[in-house]
PDB file of N, CA and C in Angstrom:
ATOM      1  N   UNK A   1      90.613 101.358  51.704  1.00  0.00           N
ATOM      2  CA  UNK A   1      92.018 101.115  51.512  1.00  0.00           C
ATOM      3  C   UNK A   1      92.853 102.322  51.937  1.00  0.00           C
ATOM      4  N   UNK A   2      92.850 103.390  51.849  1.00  0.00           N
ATOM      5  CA  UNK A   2      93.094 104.748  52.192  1.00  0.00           C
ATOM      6  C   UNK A   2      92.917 104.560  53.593  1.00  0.00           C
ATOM      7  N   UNK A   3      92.078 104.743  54.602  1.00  0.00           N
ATOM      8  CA  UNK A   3      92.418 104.534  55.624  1.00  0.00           C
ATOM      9  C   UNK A   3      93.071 103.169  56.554  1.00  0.00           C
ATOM     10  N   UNK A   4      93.388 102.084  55.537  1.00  0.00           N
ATOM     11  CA  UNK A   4      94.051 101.048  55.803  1.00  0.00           C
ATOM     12  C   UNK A   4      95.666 101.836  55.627  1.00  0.00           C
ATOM     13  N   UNK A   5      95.702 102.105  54.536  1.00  0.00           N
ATOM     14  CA  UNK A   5      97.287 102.377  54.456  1.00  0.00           C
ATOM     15  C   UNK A   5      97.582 103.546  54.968  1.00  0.00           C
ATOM     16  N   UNK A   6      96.771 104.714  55.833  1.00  0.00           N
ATOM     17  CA  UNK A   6      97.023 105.389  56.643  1.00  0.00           C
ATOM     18  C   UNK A   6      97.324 104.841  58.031  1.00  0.00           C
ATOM     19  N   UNK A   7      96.672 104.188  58.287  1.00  0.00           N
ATOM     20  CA  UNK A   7      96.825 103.425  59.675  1.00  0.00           C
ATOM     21  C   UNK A   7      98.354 102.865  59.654  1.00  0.00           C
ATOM     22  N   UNK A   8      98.600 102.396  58.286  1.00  0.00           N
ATOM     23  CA  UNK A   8      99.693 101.276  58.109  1.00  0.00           C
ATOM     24  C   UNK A   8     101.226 102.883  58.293  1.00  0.00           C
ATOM     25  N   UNK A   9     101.082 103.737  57.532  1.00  0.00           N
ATOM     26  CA  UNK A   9     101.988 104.499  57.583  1.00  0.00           C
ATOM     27  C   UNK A   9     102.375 105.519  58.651  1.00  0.00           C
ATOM     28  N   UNK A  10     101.067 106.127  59.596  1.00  0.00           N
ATOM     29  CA  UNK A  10     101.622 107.326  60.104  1.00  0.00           C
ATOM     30  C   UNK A  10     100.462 106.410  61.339  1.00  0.00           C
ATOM     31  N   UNK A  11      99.421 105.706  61.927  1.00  0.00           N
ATOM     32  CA  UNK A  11      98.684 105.085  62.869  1.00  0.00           C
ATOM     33  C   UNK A  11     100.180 104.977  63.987  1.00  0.00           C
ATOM     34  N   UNK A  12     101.341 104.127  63.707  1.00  0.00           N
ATOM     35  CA  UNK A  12     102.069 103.413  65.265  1.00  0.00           C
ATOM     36  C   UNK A  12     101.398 103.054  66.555  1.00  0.00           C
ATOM     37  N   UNK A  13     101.189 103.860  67.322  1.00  0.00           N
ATOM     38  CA  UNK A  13     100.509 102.893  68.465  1.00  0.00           C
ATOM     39  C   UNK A  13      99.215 102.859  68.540  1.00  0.00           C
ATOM     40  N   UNK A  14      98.497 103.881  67.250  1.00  0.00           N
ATOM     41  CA  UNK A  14      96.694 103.477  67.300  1.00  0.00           C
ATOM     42  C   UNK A  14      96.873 102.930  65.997  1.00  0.00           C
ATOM     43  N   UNK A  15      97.638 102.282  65.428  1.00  0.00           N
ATOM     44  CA  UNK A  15      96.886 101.353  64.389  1.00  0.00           C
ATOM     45  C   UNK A  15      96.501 100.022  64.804  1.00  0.00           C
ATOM     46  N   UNK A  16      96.355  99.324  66.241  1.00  0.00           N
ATOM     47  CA  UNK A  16      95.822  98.521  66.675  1.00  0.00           C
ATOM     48  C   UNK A  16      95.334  98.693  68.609  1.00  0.00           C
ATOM     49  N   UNK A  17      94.443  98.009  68.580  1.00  0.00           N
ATOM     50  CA  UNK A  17      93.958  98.389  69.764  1.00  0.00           C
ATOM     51  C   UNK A  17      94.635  97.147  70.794  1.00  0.00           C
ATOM     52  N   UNK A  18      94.596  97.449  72.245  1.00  0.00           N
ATOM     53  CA  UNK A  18      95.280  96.243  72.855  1.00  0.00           C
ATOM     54  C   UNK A  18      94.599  94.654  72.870  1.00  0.00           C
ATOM     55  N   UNK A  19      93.429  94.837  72.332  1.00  0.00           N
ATOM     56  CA  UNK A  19      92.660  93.542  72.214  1.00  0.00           C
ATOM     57  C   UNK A  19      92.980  92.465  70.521  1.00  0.00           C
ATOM     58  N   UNK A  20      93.426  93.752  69.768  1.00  0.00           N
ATOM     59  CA  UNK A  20      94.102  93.319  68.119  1.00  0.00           C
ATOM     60  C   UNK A  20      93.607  94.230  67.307  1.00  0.00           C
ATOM     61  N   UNK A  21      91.918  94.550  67.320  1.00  0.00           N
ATOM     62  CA  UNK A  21      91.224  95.179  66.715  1.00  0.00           C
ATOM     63  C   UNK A  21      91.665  96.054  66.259  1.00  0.00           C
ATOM     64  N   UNK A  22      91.790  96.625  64.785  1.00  0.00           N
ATOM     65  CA  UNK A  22      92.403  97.696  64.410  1.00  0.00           C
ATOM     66  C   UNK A  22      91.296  99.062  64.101  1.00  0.00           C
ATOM     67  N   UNK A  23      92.307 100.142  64.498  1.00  0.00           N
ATOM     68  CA  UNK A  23      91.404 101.732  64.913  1.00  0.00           C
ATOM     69  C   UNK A  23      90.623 101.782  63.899  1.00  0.00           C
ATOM     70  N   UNK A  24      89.519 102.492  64.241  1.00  0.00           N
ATOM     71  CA  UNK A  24      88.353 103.022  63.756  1.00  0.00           C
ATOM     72  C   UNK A  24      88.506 104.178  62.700  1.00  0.00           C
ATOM     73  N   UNK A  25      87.449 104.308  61.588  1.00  0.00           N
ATOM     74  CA  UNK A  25      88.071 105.747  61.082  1.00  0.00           C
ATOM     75  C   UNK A  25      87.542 106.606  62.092  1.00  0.00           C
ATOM     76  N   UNK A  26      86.583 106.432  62.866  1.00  0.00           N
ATOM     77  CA  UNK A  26      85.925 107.524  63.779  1.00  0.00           C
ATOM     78  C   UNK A  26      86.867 107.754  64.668  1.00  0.00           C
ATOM     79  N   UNK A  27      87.298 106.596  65.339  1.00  0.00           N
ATOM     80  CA  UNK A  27      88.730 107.046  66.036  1.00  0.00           C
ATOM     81  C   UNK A  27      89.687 107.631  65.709  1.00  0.00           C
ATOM     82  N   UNK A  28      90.175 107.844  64.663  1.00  0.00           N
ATOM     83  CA  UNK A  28      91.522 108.401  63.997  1.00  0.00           C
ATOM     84  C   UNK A  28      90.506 109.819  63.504  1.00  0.00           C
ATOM     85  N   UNK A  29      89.370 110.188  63.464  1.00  0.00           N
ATOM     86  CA  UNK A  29      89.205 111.264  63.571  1.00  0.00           C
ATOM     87  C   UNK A  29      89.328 112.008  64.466  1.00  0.00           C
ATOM     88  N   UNK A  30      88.666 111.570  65.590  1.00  0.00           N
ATOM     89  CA  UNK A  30      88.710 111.900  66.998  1.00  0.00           C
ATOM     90  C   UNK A  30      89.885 112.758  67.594  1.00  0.00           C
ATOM     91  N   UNK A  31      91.115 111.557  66.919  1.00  0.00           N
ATOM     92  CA  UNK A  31      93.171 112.091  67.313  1.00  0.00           C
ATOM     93  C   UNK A  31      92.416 113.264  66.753  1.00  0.00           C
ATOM     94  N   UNK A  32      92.377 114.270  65.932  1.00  0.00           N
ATOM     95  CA  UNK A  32      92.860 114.947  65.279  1.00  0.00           C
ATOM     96  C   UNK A  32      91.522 115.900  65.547  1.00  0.00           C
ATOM     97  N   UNK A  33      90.417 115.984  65.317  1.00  0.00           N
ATOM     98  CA  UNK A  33      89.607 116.987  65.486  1.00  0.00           C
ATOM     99  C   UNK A  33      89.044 117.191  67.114  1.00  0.00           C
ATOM    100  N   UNK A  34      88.450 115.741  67.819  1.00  0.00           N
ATOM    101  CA  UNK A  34      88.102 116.125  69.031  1.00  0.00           C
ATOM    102  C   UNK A  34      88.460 117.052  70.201  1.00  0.00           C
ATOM    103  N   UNK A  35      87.593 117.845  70.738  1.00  0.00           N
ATOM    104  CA  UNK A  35      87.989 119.119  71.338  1.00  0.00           C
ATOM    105  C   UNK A  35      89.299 119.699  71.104  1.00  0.00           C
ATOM    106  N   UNK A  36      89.298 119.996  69.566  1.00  0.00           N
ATOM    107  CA  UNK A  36      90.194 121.140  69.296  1.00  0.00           C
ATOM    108  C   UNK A  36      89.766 122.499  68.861  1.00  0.00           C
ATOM    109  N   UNK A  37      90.529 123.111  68.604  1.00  0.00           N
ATOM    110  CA  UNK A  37      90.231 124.561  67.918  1.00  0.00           C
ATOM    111  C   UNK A  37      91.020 124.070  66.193  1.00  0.00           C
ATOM    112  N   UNK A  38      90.423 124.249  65.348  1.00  0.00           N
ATOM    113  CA  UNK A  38      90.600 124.342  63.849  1.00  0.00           C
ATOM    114  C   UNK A  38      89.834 125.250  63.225  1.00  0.00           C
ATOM    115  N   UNK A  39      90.679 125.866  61.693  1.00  0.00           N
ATOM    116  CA  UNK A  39      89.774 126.533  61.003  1.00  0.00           C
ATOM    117  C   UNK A  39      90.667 125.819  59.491  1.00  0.00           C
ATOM    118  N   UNK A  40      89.168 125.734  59.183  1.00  0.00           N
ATOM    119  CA  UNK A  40      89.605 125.288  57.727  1.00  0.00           C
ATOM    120  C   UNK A  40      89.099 125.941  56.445  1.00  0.00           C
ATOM    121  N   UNK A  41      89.913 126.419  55.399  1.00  0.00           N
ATOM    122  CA  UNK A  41      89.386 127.036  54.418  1.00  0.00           C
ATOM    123  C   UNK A  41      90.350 126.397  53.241  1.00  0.00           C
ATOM    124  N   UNK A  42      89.943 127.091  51.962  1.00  0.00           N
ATOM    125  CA  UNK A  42      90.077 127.025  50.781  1.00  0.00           C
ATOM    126  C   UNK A  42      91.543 127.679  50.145  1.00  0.00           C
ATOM    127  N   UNK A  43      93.126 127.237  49.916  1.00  0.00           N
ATOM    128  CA  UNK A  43      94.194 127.876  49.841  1.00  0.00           C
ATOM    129  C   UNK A  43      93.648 128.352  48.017  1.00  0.00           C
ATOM    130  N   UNK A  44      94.806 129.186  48.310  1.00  0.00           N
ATOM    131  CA  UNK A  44      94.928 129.910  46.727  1.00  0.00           C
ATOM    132  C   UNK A  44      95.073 128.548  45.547  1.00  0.00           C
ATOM    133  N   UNK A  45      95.119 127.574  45.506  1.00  0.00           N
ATOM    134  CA  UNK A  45      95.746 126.306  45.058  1.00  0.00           C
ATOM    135  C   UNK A  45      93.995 125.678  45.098  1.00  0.00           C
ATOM    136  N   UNK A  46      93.183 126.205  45.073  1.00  0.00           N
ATOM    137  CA  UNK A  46      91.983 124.580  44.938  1.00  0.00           C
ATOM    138  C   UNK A  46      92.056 123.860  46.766  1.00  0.00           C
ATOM    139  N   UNK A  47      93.150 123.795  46.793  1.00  0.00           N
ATOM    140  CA  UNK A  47      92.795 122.444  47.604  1.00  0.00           C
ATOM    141  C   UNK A  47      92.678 123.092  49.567  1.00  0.00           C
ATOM    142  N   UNK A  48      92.293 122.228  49.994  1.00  0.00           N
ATOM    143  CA  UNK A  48      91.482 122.369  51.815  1.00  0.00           C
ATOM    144  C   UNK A  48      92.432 122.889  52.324  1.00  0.00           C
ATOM    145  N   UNK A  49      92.494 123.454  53.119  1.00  0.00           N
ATOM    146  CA  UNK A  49      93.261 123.652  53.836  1.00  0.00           C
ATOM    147  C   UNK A  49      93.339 123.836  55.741  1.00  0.00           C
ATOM    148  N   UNK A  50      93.636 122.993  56.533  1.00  0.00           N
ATOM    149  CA  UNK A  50      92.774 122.419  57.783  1.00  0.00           C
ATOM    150  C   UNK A  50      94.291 122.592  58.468  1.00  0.00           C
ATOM    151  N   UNK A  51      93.767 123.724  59.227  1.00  0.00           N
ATOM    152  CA  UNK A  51      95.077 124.457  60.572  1.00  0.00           C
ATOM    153  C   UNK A  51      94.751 124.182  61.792  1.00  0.00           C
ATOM    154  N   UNK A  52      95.506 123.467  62.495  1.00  0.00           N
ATOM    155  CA  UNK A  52      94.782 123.473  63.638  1.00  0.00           C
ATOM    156  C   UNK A  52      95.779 124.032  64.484  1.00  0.00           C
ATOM    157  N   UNK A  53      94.984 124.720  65.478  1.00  0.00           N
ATOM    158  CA  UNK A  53      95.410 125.898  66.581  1.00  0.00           C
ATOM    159  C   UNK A  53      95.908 125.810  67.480  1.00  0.00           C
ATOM    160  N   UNK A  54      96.686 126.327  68.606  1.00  0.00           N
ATOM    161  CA  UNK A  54      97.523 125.964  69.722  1.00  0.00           C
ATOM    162  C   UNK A  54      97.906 124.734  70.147  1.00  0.00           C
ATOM    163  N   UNK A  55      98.392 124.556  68.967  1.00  0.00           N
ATOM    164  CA  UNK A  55      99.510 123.445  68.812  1.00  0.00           C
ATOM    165  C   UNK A  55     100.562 123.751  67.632  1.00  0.00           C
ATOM    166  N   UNK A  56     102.006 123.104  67.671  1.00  0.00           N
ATOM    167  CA  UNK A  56     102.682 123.113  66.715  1.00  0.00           C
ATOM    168  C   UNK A  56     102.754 121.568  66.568  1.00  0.00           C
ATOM    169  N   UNK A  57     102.014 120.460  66.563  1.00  0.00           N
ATOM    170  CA  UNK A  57     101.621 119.502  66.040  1.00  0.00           C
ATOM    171  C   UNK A  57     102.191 118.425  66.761  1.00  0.00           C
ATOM    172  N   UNK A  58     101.641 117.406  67.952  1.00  0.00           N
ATOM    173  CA  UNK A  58     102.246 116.139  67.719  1.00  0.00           C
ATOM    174  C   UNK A  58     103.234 115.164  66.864  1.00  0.00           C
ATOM    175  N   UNK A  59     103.884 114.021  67.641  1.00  0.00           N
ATOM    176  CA  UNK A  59     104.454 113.107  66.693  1.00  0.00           C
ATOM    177  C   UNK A  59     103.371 112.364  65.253  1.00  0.00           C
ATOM    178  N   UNK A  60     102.180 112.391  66.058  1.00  0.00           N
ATOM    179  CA  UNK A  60     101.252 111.679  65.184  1.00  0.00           C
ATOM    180  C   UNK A  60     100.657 112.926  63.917  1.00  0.00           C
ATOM    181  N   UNK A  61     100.109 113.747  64.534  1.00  0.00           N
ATOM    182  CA  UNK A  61     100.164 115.275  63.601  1.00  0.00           C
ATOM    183  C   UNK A  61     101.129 115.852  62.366  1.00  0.00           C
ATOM    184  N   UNK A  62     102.273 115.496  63.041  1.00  0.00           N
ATOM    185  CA  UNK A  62     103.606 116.130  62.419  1.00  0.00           C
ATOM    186  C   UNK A  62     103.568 114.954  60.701  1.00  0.00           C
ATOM    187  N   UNK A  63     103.678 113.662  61.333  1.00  0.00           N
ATOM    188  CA  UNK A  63     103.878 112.542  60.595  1.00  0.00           C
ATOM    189  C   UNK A  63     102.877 112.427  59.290  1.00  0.00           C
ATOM    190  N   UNK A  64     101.123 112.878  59.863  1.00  0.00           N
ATOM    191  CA  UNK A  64     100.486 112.846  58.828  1.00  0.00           C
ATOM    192  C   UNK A  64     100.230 114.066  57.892  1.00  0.00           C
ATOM    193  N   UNK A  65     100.741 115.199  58.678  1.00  0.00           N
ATOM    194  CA  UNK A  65     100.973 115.937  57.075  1.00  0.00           C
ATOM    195  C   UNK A  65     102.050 116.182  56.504  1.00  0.00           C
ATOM    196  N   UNK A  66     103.339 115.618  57.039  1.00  0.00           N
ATOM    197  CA  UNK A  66     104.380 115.102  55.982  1.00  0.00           C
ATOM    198  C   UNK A  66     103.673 114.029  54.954  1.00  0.00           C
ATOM    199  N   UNK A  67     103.158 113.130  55.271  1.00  0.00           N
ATOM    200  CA  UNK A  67     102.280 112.429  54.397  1.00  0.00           C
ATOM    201  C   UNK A  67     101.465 112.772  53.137  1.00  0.00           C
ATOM    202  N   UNK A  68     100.762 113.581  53.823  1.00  0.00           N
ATOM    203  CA  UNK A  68      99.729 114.895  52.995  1.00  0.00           C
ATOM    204  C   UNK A  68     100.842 115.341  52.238  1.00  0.00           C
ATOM    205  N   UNK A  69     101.606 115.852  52.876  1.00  0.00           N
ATOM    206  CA  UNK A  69     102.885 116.623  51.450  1.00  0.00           C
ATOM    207  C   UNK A  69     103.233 116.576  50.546  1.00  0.00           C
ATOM    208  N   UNK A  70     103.446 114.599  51.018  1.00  0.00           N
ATOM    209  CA  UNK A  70     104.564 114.027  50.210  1.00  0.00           C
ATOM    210  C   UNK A  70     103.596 112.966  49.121  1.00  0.00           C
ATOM    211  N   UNK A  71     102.289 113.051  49.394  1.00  0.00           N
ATOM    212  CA  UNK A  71     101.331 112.209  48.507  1.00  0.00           C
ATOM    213  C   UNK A  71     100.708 113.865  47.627  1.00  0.00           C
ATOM    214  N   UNK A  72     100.785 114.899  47.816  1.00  0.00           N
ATOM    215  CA  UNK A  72     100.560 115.809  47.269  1.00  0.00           C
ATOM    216  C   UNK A  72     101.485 116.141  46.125  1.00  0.00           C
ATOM    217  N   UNK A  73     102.559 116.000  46.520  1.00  0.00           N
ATOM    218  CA  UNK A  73     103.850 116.032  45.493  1.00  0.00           C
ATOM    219  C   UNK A  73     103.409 114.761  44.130  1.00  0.00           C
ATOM    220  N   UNK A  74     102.929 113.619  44.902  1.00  0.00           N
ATOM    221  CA  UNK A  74     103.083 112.629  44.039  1.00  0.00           C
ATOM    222  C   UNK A  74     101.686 112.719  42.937  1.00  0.00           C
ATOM    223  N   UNK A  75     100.614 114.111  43.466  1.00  0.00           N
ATOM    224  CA  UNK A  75      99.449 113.936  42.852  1.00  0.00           C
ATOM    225  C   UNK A  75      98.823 113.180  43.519  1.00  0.00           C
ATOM    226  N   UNK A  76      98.969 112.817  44.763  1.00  0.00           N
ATOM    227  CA  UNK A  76      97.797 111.474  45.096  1.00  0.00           C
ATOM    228  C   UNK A  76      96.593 111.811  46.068  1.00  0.00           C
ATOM    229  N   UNK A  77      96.941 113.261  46.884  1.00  0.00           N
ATOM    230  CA  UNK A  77      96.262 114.115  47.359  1.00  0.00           C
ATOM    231  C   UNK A  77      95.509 114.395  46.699  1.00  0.00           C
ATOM    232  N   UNK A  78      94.167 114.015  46.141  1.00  0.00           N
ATOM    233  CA  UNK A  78      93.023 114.777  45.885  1.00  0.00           C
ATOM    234  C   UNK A  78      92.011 113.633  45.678  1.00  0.00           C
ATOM    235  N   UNK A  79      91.031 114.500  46.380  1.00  0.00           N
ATOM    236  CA  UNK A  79      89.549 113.340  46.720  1.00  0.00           C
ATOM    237  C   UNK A  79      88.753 113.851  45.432  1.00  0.00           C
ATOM    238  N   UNK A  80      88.402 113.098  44.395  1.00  0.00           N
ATOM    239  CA  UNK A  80      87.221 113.177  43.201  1.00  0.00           C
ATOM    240  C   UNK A  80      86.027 114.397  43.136  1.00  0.00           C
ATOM    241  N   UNK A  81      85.561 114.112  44.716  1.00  0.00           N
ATOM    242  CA  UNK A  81      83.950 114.239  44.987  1.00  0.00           C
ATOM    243  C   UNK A  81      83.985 115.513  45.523  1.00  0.00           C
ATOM    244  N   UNK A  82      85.278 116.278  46.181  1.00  0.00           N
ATOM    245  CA  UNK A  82      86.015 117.273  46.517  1.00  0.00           C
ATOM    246  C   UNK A  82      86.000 118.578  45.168  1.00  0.00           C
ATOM    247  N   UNK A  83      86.026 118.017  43.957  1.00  0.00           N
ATOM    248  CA  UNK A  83      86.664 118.935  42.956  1.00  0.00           C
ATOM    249  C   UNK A  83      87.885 118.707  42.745  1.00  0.00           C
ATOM    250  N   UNK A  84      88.410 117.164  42.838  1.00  0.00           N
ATOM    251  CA  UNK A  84      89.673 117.125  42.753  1.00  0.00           C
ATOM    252  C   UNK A  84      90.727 118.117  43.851  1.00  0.00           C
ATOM    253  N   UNK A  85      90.354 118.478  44.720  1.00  0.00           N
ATOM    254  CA  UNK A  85      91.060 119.022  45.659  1.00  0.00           C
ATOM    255  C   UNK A  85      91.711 118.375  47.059  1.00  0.00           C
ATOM    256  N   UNK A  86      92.634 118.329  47.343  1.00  0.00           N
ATOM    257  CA  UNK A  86      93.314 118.033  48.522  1.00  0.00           C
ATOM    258  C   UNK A  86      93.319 118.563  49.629  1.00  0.00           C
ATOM    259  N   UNK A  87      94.227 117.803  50.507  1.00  0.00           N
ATOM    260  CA  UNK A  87      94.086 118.352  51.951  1.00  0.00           C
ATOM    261  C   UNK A  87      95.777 118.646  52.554  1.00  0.00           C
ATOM    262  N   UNK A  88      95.626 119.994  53.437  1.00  0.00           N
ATOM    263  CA  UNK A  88      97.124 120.248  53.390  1.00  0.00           C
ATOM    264  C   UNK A  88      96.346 120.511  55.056  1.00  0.00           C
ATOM    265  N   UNK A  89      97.706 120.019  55.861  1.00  0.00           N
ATOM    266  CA  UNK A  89      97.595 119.962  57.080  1.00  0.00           C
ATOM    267  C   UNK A  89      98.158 120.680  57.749  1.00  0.00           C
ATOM    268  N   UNK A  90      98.047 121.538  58.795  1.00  0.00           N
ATOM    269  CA  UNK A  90      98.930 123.014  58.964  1.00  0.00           C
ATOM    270  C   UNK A  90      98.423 122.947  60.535  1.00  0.00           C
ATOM    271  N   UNK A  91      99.543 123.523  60.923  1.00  0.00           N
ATOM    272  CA  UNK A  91      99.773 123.868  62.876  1.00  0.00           C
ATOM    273  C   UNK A  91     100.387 125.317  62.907  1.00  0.00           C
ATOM    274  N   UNK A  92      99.622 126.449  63.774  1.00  0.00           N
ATOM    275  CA  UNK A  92      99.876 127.325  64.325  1.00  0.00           C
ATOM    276  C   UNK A  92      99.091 127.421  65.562  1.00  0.00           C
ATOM    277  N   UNK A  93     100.210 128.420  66.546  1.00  0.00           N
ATOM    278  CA  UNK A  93      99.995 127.917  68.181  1.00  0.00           C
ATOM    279  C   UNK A  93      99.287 129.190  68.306  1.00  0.00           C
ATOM    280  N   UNK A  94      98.193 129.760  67.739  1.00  0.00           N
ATOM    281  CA  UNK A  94      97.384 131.013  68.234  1.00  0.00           C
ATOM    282  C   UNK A  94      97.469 132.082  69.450  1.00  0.00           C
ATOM    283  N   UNK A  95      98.331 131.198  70.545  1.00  0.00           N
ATOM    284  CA  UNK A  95      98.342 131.730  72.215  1.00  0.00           C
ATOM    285  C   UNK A  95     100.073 131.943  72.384  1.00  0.00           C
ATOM    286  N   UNK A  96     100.787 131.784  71.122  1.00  0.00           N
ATOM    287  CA  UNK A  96     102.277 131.810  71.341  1.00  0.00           C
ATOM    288  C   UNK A  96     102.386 133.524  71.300  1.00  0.00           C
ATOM    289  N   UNK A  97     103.435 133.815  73.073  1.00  0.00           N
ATOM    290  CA  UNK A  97     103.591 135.050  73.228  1.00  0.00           C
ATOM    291  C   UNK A  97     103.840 135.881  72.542  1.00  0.00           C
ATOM    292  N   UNK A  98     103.416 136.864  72.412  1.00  0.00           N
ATOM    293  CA  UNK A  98     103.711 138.080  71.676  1.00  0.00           C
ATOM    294  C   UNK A  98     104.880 138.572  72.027  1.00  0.00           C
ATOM    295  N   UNK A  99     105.710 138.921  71.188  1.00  0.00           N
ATOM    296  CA  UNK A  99     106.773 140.741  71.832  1.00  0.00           C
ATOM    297  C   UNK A  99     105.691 141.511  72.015  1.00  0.00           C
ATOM    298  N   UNK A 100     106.094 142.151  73.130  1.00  0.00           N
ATOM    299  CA  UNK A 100     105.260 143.144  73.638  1.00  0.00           C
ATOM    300  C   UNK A 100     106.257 144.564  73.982  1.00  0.00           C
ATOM    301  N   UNK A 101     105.842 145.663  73.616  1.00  0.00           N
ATOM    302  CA  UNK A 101     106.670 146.669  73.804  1.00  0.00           C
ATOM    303  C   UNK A 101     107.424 147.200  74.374  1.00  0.00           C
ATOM    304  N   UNK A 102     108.800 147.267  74.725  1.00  0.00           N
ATOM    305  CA  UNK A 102     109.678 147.370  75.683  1.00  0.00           C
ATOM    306  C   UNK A 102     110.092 146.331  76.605  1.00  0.00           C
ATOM    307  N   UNK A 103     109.523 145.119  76.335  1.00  0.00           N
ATOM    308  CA  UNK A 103     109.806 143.941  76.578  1.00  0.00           C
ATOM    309  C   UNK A 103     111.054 143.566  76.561  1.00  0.00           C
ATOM    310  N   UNK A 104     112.003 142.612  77.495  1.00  0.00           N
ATOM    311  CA  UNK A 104     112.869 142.697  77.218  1.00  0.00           C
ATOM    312  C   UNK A 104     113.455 140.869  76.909  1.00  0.00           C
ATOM    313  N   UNK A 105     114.189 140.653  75.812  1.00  0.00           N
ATOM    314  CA  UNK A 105     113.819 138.843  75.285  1.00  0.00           C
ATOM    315  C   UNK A 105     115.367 138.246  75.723  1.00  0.00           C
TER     316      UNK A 105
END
């Protein structure tokens, strides 16, 4: 049900495939981890914390951790089997230019 009503809220053009079939959870993993750079650890708070790197996040990205946020706010963020801990979704672009010394901006 969780990944039904994910599909239903933040999915748009992969919550169905062009034949009807609706996305896979393996697929909707895929959006999000396949050949990326991520590091994920443990915030001061208990709960996951999963950054992913040179990017400042897609429409589809952006959408599902406003989601994450806003089901975190509500308490609804946290998986049992986890330790009761959640998942917070985070974008930093690792390769975004530096100031560099005497540089001029």
């Amino acid at each position: 049900m969780s990944h039904e009503n994910f599909l239903k809220e933040v999915g748009g053009e992969h919550y169905r495939h062009q034949d009807g079939n609706k996305t896979t959870l393996q697929s909707m993993r895929n959006l999000f981890f396949e050949k990326r750079n991520f590091t994920l650890h443990q915030g001061s708070d208990d709960n996951l914390v999963v950054t992913i790197l040179d990017s400042s996040g897609n429409e589809f990205e952006q959408r599902t951790a406003d989601m994450l946020s806003q089901r975190m706010a509500q308490g609804k963020n946290k998986v049992l089997w986890w330790g009761n801990r959640g998942i917070v979704l985070k974008f930093k672009n690792q390769y975004k230019p530096a100031k560099v010394s005497g540089q001029q901006t």
